[in-house]
Protein backbone atom coordinates (compact mmCIF):
# COMPACT_ATOMS: atom_id res chain seq x y z
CA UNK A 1 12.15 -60.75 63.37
CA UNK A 2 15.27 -59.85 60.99
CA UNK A 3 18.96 -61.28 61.72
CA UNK A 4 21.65 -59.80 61.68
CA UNK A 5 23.99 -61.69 58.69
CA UNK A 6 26.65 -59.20 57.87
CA UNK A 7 28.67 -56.43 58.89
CA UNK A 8 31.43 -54.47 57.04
CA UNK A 9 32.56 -51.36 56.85
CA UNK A 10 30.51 -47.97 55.85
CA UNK A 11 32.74 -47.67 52.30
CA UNK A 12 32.05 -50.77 50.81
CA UNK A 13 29.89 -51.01 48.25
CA UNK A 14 27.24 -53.87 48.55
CA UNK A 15 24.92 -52.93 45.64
CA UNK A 16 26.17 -55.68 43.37
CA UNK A 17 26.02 -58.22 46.30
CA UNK A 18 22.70 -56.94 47.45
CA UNK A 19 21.40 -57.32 43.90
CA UNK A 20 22.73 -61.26 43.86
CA UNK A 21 20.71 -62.05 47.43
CA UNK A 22 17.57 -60.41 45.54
CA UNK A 23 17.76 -62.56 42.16
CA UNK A 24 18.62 -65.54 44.92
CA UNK A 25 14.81 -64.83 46.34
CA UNK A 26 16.63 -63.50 49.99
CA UNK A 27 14.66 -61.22 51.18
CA UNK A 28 17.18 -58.33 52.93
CA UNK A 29 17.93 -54.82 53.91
CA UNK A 30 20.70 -52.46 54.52
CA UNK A 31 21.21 -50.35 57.31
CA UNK A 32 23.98 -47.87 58.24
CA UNK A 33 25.14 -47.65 61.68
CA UNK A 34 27.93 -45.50 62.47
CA UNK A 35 30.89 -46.57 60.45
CA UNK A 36 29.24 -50.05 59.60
CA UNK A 37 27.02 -51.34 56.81
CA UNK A 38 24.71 -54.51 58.33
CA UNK A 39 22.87 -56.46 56.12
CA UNK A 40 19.85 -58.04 57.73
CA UNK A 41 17.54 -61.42 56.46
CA UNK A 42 14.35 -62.22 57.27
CA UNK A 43 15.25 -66.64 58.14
CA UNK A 44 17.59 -67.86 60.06
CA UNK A 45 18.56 -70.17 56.84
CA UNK A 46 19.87 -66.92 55.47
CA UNK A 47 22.13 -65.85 57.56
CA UNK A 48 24.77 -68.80 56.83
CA UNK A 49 23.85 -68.54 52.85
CA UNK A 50 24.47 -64.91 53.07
CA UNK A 51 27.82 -65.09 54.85
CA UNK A 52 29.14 -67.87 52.84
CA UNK A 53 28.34 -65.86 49.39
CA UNK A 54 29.62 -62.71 50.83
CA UNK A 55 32.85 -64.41 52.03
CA UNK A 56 33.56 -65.96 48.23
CA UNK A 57 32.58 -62.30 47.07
CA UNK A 58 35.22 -60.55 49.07
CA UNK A 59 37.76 -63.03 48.12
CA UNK A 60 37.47 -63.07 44.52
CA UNK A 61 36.15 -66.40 44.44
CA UNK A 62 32.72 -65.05 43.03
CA UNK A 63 32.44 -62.25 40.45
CA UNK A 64 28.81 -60.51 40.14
CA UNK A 65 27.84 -58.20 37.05
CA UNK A 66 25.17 -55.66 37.13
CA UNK A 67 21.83 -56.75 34.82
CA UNK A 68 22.61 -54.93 31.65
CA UNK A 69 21.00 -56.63 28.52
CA UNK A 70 18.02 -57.84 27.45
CA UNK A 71 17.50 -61.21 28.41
CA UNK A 72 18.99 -60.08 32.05
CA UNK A 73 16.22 -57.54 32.80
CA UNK A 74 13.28 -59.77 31.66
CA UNK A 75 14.79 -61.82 34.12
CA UNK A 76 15.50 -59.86 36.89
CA UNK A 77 11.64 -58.38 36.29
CA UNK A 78 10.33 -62.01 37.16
CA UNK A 79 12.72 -62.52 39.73
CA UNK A 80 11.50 -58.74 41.35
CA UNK A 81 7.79 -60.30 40.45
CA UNK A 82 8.78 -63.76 42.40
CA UNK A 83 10.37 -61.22 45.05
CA UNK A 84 7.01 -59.70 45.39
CA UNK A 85 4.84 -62.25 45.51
CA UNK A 86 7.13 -63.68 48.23
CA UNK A 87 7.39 -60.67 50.65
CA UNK A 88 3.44 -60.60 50.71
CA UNK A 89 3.40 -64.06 51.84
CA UNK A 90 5.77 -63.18 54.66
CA UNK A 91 2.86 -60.16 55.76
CA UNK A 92 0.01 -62.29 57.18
CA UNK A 93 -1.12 -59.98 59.71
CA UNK A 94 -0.44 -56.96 57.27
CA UNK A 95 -2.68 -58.65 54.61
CA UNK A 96 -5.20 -60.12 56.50
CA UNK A 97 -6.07 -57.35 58.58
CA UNK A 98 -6.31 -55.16 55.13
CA UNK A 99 -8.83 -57.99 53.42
CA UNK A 100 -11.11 -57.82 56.81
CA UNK A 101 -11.11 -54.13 57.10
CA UNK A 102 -12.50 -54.24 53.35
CA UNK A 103 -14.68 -57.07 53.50
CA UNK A 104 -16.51 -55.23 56.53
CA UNK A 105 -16.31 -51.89 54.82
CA UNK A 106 -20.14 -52.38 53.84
CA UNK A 107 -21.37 -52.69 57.29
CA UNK A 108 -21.56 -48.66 57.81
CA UNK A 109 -23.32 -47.97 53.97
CA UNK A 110 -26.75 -45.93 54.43
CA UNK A 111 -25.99 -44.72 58.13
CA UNK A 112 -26.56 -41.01 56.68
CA UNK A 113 -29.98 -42.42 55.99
CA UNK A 114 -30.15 -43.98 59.89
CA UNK A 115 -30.24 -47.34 58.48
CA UNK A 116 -28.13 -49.01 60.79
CA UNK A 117 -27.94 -53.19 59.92
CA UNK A 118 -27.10 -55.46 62.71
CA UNK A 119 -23.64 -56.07 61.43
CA UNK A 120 -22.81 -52.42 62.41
CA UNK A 121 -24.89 -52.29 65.88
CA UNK A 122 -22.74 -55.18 66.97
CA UNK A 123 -19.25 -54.03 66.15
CA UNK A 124 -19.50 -50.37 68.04
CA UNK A 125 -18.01 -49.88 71.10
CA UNK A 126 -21.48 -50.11 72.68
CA UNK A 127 -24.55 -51.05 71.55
CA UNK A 128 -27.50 -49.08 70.66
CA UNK A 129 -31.02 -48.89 69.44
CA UNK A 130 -32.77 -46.43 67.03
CA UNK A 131 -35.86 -45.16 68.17
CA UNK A 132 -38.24 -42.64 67.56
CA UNK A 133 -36.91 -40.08 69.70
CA UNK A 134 -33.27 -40.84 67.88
CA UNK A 135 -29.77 -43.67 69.23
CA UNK A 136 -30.11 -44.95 72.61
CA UNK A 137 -26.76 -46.12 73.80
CA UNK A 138 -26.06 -48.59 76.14
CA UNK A 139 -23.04 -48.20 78.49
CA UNK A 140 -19.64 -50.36 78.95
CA UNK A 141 -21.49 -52.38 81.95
CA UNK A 142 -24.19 -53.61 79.62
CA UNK A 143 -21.49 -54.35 76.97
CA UNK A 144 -19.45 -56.47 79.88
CA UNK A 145 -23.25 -57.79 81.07
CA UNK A 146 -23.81 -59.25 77.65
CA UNK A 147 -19.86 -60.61 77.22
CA UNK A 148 -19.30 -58.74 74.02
CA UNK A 149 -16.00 -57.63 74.48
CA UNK A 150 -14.91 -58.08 70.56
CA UNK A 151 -16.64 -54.33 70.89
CA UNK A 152 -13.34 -53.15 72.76
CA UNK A 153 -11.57 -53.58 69.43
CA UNK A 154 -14.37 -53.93 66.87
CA UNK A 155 -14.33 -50.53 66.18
CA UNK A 156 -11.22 -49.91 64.44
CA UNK A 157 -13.05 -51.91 61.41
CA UNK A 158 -15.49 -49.51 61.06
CA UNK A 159 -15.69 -46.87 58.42
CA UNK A 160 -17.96 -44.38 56.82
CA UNK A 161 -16.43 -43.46 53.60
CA UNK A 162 -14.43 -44.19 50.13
CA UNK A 163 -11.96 -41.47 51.62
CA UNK A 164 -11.87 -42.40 55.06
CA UNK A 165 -10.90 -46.44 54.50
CA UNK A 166 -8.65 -45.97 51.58
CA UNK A 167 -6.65 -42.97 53.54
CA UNK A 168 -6.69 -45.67 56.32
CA UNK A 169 -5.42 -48.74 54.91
CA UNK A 170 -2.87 -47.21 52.47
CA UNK A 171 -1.24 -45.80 55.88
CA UNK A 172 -2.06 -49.23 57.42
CA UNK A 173 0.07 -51.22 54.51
CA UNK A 174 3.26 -48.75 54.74
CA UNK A 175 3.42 -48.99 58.40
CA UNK A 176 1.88 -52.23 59.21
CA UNK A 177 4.69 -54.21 55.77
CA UNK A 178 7.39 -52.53 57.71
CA UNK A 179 6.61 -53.43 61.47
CA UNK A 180 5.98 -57.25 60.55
CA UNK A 181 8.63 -57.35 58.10
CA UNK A 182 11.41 -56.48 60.88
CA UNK A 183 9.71 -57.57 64.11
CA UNK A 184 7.50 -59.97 63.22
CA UNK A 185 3.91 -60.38 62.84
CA UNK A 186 3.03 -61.60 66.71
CA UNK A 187 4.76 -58.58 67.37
CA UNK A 188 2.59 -56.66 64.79
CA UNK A 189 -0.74 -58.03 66.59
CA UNK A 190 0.57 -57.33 69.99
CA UNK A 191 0.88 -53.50 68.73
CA UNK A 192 -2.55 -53.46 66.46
CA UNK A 193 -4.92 -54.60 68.92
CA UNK A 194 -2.90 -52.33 71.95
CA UNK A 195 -3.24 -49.14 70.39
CA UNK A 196 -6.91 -50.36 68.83
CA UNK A 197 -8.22 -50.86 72.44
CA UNK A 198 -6.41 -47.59 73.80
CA UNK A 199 -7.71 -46.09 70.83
CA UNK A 200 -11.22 -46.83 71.06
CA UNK A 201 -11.56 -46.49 75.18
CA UNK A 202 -10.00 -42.89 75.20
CA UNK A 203 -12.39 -42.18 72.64
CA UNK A 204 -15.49 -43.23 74.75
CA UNK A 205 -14.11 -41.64 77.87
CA UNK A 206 -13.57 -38.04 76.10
CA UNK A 207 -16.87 -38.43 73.68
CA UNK A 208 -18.79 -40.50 75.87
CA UNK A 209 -20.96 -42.76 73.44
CA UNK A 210 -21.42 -42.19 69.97
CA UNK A 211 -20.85 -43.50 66.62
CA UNK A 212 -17.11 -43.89 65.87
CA UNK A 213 -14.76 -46.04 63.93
CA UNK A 214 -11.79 -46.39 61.88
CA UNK A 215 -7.95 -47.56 61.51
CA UNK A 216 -6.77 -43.97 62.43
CA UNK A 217 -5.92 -44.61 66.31
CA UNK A 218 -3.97 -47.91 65.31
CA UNK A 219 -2.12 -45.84 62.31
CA UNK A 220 -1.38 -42.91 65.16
CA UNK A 221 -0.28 -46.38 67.09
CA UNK A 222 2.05 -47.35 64.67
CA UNK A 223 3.60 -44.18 63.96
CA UNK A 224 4.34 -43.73 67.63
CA UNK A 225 5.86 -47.15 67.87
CA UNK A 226 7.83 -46.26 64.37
CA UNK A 227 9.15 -43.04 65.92
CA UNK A 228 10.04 -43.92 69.32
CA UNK A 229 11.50 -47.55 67.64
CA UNK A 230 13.87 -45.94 65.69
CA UNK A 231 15.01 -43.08 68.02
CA UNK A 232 16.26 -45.39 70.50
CA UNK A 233 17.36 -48.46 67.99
CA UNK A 234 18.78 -46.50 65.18
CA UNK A 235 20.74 -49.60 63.98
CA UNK A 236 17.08 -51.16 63.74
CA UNK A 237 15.40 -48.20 62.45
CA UNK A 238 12.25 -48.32 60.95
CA UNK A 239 12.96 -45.50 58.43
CA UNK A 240 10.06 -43.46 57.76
CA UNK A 241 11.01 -39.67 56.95
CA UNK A 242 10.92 -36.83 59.41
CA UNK A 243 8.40 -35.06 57.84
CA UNK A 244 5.74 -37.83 58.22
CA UNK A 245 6.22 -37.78 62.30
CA UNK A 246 6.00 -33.85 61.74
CA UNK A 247 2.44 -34.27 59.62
CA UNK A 248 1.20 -36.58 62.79
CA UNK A 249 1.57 -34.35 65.59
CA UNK A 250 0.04 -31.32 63.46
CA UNK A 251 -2.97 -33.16 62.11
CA UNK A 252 -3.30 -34.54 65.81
CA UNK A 253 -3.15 -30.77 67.29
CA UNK A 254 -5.31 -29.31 64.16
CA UNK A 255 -8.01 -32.15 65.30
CA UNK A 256 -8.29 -31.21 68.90
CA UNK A 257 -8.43 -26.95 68.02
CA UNK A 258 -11.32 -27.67 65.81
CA UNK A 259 -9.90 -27.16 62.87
CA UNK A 260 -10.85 -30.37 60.70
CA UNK A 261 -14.27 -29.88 62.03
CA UNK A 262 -13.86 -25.98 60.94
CA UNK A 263 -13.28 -26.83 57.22
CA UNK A 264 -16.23 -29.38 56.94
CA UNK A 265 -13.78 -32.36 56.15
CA UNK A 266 -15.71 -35.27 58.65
CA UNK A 267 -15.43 -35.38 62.36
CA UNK A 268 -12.25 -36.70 63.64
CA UNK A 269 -12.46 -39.13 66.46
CA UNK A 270 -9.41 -37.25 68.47
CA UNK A 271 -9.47 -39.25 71.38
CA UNK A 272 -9.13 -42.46 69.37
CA UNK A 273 -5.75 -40.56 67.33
CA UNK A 274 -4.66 -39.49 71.47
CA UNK A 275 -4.84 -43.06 72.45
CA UNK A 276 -3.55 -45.41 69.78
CA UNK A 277 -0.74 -42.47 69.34
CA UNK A 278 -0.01 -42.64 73.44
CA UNK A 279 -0.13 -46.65 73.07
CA UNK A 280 1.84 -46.51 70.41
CA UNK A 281 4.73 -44.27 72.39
CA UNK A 282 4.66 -46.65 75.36
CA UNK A 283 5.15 -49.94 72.91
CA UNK A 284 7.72 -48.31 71.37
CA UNK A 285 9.93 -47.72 74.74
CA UNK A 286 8.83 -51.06 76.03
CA UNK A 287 10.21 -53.14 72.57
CA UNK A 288 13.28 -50.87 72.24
CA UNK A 289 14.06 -51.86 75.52
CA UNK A 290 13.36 -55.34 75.57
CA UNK A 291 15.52 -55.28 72.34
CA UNK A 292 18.49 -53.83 74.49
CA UNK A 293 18.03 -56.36 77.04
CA UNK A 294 18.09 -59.23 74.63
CA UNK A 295 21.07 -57.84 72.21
CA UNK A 296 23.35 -57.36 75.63
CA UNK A 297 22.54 -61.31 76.80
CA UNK A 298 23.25 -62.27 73.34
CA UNK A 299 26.82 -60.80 73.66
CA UNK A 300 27.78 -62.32 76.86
């Protein structure tokens, strides 16, 4: 979770400093709210570095100069490499979750041929047999008979094409980098596997069961935590652009009129985008809140 090192007024300009706490290796950002600038770090360490730079800043004591020549920018280019390198090493969850989605992407290859491996008859939701006369599925009381309940969640690592996982995961890293990078990544599991097992049980209650998979219910998850997150925290806001909440709720309503389905682009699994997207809201109102709770105890 970030902290809170600095605050100073909306007209001050903090580009030189903020360029200093980058070639320094802190990891920060800047956020406007109302007629304040706050400068957040990701360690607790930081906090008392950045306010004891800042305060020799201020005062004169330190003079900064923007990287102009040569020498400079190869070195500000390894320092933004270092910086790199560093910031995936504070995404765990992020990263990890990526590697596994891709390592399992396999699993689902020849299904158009009904050559289903036993990798992929033990990660759906329930499991199932081909016979002759086509999939038999079992039902959620033989998946609790047999204990499997990795199946509630298994699921979301599912998926049937080059398209479908790539489209996934890139929405995955942009939401998923910014979640753990300002909550924290217990936080970011609390939220993944939420709006995966909303996802995946409001699909089998509206499709009943069938073959379905992917990321998309946790990445309708996560943009319903980002939106809801940042409406009532704006100080804290997770800034993602109007347009993308805009692009959710469309491609969610296009989905359930038919009209994915319509234009021959893949079935969506709508209940699974309903549920994450619905867990995702609820998360959303229950951190924000929380957040409230815990800011007001920490000023008394």
């Amino acid at each position: 979770m970030m902290k809170l090192a600095l605050s100073v007024k909306r007209e001050v300009d903090l580009s030189l400093f903020s360029q200093y706490l980058w070639q320094q290796q802190i990891a920060h950002r800047v956020n406007e709210a109302g007629n304040e600038q706050e400068l957040w770090v990701t360690a607790d360490a930081d906090v008392e570095i950045v306010t004891a730079a800042y305060a020799k800043f201020s005062s004169g004591e330190m003079t900064l100069k923007r990287v102009e020549n040569a020498a400079n920018v190869a070195e500000s280019a390894s320092s933004r490499l270092a910086r790199l390198v560093w910031s995936f090493m504070k995404l765990p969850v992020t990263l990890f979750t990526i590697v596994i989605t891709v390592l399992f992407y396999p699993i689902a290859w020849g299904i158009e041929f009904n050559q289903f491996g036993a990798w992929f008859s033990a990660m759906t939701f329930v499991p199932f047999e081909l016979t002759r006369a086509g999939l038999v599925f079992g039902s959620v009381s033989e998946m609790q008979a047999r204990a499997e309940y990795w199946r509630l969640l298994s699921p979301m690592f599912i998926h049937f094409s080059l398209l479908h996982i790539v489209f996934n995961l890139l929405w995955f890293w942009e939401l998923g980098r910014r979640i753990e990078s300002d909550l924290g990544s217990a936080e970011l599991v609390l939220i993944m596997l939420a709006t995966s097992l909303c996802a995946n049980v409001m699909q089998y209650v509206m499709t009943g069961p069938s073959l379905f998979g992917g990321m998309s219910g946790v990445v309708f998850g996560l943009l319903g935590f980002t939106l809801i997150w940042s409406r009532m925290l704006p100080a804290r806001s997770i800034a993602m652009p109007d347009a993308i909440y805009i692009f959710m709720f469309v491609f969610l309503a296009l989905g359930f009129f038919g009209v994915i389905d319509l234009l021959q682009l893949g079935s969506m699994a709508n209940g699974a985008h309903l549920g994450g997207l619905l867990a995702g809201l609820s998360l959303g109102v229950a951190f924000a809140l929380l957040e409230r709770r815990n800011a007001k105890r920490s000023m008394r």
